[in-house]
Protein backbone atom coordinates (compact mmCIF):
# COMPACT_ATOMS: atom_id res chain seq x y z
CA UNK A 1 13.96 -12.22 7.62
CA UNK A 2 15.90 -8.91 8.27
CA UNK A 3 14.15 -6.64 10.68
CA UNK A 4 13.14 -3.74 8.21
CA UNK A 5 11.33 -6.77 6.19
CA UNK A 6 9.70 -7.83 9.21
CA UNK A 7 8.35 -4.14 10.27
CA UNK A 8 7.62 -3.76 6.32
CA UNK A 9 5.36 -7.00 6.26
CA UNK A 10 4.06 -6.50 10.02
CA UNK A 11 2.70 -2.64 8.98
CA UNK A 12 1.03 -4.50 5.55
CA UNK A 13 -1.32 -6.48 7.37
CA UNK A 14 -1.85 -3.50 9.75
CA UNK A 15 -2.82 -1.46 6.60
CA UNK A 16 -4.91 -4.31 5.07
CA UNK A 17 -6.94 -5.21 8.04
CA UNK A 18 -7.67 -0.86 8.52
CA UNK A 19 -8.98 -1.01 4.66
CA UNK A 20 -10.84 -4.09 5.16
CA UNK A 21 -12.39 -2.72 8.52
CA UNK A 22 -13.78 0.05 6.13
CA UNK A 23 -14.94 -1.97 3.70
CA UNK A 24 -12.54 -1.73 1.11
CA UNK A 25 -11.68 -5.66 -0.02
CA UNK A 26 -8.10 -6.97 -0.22
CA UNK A 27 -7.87 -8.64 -3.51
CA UNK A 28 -4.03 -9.46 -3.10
CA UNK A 29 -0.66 -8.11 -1.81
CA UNK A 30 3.15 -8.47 -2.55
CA UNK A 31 2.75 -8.60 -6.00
CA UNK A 32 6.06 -8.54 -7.76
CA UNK A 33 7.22 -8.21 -11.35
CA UNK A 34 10.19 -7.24 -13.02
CA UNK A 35 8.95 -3.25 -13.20
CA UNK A 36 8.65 -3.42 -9.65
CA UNK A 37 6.76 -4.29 -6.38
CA UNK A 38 2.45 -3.52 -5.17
CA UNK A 39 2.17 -3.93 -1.59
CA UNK A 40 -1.27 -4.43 -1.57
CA UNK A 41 -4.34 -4.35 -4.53
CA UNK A 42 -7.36 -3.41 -3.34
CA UNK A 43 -11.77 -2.86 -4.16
CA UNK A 44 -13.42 -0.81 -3.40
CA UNK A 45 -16.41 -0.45 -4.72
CA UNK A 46 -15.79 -1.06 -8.44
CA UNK A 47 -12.81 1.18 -8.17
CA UNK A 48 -9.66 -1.10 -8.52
CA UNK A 49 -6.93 0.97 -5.79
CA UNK A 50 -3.42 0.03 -5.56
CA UNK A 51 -1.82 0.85 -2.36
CA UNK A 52 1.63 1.82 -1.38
CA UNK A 53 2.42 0.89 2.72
CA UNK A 54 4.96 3.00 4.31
CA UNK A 55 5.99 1.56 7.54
CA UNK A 56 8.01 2.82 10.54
CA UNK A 57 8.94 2.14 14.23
CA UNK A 58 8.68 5.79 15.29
CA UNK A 59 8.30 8.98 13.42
CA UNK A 60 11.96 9.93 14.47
CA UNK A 61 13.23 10.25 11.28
CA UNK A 62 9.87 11.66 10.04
CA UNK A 63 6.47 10.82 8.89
CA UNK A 64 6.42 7.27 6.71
CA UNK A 65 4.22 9.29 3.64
CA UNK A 66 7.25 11.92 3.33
CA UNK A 67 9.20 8.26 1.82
CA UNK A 68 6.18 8.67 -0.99
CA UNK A 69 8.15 9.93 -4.33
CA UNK A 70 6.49 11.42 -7.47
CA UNK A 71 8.90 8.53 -9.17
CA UNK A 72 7.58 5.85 -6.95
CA UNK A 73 3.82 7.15 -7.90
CA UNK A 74 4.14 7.35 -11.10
CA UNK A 75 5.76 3.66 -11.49
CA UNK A 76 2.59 2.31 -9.38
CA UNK A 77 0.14 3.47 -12.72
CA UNK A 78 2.38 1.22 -14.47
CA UNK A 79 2.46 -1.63 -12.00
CA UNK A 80 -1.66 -1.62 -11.53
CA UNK A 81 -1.62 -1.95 -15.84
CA UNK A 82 0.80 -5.01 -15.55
CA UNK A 83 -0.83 -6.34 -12.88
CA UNK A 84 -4.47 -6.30 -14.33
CA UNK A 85 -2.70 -7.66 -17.38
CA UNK A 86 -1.45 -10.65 -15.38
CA UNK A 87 -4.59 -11.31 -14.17
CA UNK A 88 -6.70 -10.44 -16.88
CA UNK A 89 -8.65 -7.57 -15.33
CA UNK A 90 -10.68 -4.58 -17.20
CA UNK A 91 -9.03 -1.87 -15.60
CA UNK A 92 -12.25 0.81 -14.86
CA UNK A 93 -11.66 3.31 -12.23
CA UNK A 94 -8.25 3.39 -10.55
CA UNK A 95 -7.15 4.96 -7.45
CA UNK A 96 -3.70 5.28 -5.83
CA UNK A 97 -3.63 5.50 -2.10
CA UNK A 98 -0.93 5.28 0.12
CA UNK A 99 -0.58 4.49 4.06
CA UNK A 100 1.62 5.26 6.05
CA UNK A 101 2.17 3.09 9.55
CA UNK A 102 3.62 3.76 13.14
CA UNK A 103 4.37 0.85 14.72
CA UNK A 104 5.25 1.77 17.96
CA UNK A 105 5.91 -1.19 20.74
CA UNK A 106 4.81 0.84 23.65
CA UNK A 107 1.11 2.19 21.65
CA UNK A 108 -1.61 1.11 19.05
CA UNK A 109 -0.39 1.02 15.79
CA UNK A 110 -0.86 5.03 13.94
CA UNK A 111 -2.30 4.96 10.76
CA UNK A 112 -2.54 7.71 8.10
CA UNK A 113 -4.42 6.55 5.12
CA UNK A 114 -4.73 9.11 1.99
CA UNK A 115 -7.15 8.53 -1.14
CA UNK A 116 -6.04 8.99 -4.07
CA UNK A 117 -2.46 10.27 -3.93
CA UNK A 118 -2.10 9.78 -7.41
């Protein structure tokens, strides 16, 4: 596994065991289709939220959200409809949130969750 996959999958788990912690239930992750890639599906509540993981090894380059694009947004509405399809879900409420990760070797891991980003 390249190193950027590694950091990528390392910063998921961060991000799911944070929403867990607050009581918001992992329901899966890595989902993949041809449209594209959810890095984590998520409850909470009876709100389904799909969330987007942006992981880095240092804000050097600048914060993980600022990777967030209206595109990439946008395609995740799309992605939460195929995915519910896939697994035959009711989609109710819906929620985009994204997280963004520091994963810094010498600190705690930084975390920056926002509700609803889309």
């Amino acid at each position: 596994m390249r190193a950027k996959d590694a950091l990528g999958h390392h910063g998921e788990r961060v991000a799911a065991d944070y929403l867990e912690d607050r009581g918001i239930r992992v329901i899966d992750s890595n989902w993949r289709c041809a449209s594209g890639e959810i890095d984590l599906v998520a409850l909470d509540g009876d709100e389904l939220v799909i969330v987007e993981v942006k992981t880095r090894s240092s804000r050097r380059y600048g914060d993980p959200l600022e990777a967030l694009t209206r595109a990439k947004l946008a395609r995740l509405r799309t992605l939460a409809v195929l995915w519910a399809r896939e697994h035959q879900r009711v989609i109710g409420p819906l929620r985009i949130d994204a997280v963004g990760i520091i994963l810094d070797r010498h600190a705690e891991p930084s975390v920056d969750h926002l509700k609803g980003v889309a």
